[in-house]
N, C-alpha and C. Protein backbone atom coordinates (compact mmCIF):
# COMPACT_ATOMS: atom_id res chain seq x y z
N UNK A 1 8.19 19.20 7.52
CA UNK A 1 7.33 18.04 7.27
C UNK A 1 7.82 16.87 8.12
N UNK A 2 6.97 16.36 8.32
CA UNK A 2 7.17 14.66 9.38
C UNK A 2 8.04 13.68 8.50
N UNK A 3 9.11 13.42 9.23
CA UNK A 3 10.34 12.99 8.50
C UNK A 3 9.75 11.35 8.19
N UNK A 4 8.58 10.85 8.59
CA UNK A 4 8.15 9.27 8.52
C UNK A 4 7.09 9.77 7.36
N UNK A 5 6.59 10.97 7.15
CA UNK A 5 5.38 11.20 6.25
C UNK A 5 6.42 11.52 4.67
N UNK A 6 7.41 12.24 4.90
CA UNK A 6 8.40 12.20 3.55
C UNK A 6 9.01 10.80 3.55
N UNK A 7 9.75 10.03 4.39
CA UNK A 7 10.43 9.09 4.01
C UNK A 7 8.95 7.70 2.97
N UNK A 8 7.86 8.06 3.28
CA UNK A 8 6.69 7.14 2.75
C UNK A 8 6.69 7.76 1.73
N UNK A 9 6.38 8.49 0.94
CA UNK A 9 6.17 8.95 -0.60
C UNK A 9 7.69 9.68 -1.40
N UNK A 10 8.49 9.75 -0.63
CA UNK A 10 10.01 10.17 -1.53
C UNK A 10 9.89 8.98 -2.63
N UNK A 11 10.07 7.76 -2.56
CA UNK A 11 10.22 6.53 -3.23
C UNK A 11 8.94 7.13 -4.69
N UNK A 12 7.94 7.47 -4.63
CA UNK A 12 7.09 7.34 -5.67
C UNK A 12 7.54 9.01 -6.05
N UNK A 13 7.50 9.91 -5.36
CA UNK A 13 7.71 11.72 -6.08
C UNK A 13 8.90 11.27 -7.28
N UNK A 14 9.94 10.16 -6.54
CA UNK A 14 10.99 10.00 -7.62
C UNK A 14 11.07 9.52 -8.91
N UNK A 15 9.91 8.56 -8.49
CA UNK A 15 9.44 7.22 -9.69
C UNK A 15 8.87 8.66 -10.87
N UNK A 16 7.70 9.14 -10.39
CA UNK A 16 6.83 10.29 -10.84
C UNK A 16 7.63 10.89 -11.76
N UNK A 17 9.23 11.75 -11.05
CA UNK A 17 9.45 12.71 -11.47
C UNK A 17 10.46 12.09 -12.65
N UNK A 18 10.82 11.01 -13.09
CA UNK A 18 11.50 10.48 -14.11
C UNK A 18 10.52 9.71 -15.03
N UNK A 19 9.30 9.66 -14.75
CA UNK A 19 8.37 9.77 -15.97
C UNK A 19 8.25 10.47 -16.90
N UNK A 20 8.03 11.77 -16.22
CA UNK A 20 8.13 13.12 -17.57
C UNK A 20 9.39 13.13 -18.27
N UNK A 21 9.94 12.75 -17.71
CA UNK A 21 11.73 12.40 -18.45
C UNK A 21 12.85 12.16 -17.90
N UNK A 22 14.02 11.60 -18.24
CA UNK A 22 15.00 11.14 -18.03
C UNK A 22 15.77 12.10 -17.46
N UNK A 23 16.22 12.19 -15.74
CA UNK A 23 17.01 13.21 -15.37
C UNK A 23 18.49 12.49 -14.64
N UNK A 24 19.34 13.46 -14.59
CA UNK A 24 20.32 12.99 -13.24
C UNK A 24 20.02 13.57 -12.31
N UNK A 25 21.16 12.95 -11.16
CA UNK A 25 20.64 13.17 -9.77
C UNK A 25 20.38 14.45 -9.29
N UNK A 26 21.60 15.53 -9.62
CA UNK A 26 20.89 16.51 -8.91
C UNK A 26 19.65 17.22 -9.04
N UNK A 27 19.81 17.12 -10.63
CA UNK A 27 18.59 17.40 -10.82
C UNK A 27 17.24 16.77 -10.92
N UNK A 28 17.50 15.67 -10.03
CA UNK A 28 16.51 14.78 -8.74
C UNK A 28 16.01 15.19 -7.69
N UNK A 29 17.35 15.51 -7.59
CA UNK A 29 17.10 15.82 -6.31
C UNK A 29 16.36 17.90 -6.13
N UNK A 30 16.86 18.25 -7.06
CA UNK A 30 15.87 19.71 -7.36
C UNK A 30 14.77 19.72 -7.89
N UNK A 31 13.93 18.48 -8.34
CA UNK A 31 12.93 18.52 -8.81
C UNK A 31 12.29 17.50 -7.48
N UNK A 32 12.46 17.12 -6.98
CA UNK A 32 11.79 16.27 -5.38
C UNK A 32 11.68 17.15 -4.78
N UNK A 33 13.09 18.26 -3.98
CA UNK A 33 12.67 19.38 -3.16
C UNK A 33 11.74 20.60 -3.69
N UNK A 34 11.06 20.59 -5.06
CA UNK A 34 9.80 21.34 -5.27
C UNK A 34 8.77 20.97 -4.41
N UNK A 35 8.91 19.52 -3.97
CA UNK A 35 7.48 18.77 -3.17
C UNK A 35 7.67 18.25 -1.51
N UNK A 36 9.21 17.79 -1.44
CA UNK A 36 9.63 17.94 -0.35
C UNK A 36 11.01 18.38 -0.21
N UNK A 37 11.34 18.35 1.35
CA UNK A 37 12.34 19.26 1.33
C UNK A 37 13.75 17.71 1.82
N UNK A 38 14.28 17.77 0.92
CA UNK A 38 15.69 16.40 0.32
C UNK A 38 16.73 17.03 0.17
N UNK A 39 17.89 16.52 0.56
CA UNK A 39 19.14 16.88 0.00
C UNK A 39 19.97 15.69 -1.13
N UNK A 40 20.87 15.71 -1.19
CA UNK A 40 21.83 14.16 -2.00
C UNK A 40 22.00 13.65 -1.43
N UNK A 41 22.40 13.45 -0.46
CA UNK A 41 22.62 11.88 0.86
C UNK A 41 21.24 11.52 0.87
N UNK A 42 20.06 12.04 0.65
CA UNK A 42 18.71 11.26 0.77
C UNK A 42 18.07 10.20 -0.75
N UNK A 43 18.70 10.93 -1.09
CA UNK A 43 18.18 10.35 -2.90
C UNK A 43 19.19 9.90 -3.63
N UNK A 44 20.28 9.85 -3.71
CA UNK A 44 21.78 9.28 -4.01
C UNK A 44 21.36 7.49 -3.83
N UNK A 45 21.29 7.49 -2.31
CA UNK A 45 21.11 5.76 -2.06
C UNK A 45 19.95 5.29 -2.73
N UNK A 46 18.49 6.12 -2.38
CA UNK A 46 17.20 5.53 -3.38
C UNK A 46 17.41 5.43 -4.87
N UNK A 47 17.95 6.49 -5.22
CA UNK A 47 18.89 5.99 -6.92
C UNK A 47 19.23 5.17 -7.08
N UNK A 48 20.46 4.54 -5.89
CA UNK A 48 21.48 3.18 -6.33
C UNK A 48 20.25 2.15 -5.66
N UNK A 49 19.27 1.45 -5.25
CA UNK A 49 18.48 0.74 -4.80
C UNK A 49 17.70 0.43 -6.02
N UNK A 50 16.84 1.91 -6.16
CA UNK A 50 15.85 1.22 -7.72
C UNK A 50 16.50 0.90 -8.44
N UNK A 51 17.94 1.52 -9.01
CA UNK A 51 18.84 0.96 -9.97
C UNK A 51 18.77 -0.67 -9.68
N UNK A 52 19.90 -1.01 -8.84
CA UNK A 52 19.85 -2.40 -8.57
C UNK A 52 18.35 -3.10 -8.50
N UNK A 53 17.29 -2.61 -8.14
CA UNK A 53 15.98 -2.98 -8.50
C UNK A 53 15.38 -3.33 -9.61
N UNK A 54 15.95 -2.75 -10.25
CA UNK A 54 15.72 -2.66 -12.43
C UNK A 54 14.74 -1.78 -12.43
N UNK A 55 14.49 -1.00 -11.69
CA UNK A 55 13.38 -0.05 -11.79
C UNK A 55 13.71 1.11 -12.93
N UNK A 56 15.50 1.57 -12.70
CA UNK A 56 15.79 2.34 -13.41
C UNK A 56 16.96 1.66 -14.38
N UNK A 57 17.21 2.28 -15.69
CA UNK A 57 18.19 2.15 -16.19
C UNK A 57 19.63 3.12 -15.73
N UNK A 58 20.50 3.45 -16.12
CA UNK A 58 21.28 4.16 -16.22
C UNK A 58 22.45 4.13 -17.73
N UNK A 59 22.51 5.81 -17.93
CA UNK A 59 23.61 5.44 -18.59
C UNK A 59 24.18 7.37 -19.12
N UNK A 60 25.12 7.55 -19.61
CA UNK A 60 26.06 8.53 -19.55
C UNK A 60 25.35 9.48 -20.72
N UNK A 61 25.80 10.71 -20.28
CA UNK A 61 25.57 12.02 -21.36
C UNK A 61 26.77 13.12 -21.07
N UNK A 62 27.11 13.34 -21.90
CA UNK A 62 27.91 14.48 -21.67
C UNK A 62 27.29 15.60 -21.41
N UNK A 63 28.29 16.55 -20.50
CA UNK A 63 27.72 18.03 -20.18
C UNK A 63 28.73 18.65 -20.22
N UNK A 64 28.13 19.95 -20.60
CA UNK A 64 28.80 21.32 -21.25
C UNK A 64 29.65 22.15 -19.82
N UNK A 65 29.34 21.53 -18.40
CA UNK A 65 29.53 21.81 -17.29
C UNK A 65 30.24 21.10 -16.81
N UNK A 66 31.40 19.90 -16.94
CA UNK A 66 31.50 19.25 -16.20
C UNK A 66 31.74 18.28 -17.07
N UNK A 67 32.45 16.98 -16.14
CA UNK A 67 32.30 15.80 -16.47
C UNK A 67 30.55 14.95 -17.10
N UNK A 68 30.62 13.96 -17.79
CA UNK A 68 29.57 12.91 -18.01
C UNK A 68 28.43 13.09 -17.09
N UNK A 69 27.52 13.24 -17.42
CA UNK A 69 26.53 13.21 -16.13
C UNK A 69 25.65 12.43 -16.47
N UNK A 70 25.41 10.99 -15.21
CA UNK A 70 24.35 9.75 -15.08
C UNK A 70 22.74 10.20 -15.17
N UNK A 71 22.40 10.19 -16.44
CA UNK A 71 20.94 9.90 -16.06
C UNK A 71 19.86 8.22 -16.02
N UNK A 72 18.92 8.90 -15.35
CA UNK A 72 18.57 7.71 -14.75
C UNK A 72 16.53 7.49 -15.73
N UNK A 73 16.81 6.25 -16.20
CA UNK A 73 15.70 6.16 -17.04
C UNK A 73 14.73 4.93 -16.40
N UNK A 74 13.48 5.10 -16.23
CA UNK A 74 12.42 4.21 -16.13
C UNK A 74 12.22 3.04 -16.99
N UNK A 75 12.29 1.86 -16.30
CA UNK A 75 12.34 0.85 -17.06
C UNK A 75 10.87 0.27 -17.00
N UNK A 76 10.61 -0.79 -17.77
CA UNK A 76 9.23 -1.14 -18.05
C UNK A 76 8.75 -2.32 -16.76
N UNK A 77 9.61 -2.35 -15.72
CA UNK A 77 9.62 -2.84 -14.49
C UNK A 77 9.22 -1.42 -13.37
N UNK A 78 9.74 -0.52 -14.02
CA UNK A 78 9.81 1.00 -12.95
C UNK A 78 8.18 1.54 -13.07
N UNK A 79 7.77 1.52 -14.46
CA UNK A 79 6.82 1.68 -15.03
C UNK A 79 5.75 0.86 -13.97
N UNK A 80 5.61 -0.14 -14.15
CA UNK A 80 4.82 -0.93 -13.15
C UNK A 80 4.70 -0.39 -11.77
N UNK A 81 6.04 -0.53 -11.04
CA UNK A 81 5.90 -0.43 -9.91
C UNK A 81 5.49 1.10 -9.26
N UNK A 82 6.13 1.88 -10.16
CA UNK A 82 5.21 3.16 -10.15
C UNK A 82 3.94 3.44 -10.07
N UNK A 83 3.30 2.98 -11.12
CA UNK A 83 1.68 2.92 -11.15
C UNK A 83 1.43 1.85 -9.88
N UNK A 84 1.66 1.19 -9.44
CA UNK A 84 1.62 0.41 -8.49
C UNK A 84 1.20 0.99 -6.37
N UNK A 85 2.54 1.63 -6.62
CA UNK A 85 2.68 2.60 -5.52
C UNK A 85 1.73 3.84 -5.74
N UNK A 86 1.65 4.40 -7.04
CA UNK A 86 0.34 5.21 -6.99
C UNK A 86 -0.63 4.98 -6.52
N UNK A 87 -0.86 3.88 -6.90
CA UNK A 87 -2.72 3.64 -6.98
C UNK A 87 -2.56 3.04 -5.33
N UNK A 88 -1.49 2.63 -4.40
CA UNK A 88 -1.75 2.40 -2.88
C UNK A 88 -1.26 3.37 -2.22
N UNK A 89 -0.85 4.26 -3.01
CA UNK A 89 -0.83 5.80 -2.43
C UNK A 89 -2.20 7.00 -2.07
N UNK A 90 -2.44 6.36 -3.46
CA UNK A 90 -4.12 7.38 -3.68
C UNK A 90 -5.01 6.79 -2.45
N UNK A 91 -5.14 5.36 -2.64
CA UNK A 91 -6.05 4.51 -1.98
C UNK A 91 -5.81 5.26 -0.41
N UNK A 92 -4.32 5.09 0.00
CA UNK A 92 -3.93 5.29 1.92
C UNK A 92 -4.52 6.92 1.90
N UNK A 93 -3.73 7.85 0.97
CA UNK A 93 -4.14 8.91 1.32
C UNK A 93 -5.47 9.27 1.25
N UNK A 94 -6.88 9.10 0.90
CA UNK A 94 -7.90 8.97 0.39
C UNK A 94 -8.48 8.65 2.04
N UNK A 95 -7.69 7.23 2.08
CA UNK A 95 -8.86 6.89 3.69
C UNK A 95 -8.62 8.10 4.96
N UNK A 96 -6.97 8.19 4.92
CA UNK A 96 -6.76 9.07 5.66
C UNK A 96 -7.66 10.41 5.64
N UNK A 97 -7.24 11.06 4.57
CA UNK A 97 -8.25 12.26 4.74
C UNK A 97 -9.64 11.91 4.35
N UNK A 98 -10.35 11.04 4.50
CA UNK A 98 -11.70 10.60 4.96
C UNK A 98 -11.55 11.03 6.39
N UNK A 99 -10.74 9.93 7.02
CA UNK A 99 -10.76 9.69 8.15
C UNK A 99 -10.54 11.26 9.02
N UNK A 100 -9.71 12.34 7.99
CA UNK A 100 -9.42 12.86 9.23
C UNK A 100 -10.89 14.61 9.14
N UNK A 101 -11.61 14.21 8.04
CA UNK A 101 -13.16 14.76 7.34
C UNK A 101 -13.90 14.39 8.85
N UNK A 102 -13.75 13.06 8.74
CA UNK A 102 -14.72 12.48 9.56
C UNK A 102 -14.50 12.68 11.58
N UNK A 103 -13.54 12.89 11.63
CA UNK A 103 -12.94 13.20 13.23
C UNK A 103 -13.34 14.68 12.88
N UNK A 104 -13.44 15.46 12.74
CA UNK A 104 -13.00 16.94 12.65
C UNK A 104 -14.78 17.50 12.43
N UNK A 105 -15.55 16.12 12.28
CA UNK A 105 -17.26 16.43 12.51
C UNK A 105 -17.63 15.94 13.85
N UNK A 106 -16.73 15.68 14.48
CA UNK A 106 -17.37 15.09 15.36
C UNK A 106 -16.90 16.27 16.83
């Protein structure tokens, strides 16, 4: 995939995918690469950004695997800006594939 066409919608797949519920990172980052293809150096920093954003909360759970593991929760600021980026997501992608309906008749 076009590394400028993932770096534009990673930011909202993430917002999206901590709607249905509260995850940590890796398993961020395994539920993003269902839609694109991400590793942890890509989504690690967008974590610590919306965090400092107030987009997300954070805070600790224990695991049966391991040390504490950070999950990361949608705040009623994240909430917004989510639906936000949706609806100028729908809108861009929408003209685009108009646009690209409309070249492809001609």
């Amino acid at each position: 995939m076009n590394a400028q066409f993932k770096k534009g919608v990673l930011e909202l797949i993430v917002l999206l995918s901590v709607t249905k519920r509260d995850m940590y990172g890796y398993e961020l980052v395994s539920e993003v690469s269902r839609v694109v293809d991400v590793n942890e150096g890509t989504i690690y920093p967008l974590l610590k950004r919306l965090t400092n954003e107030r987009y997300f909360e954070t805070y600790l759970r224990e695991s049966t695997e391991g040390p504490p593991r950070k999950y990361y929760h949608l705040t009623a600021a994240g909430i917004l800006y989510k639906d936000a980026l949706r609806k100028e997501w729908q809108e861009f992608s929408s003209r685009v594939n108009g646009f690209i309906k409309e070249s492809e008749r001609e």
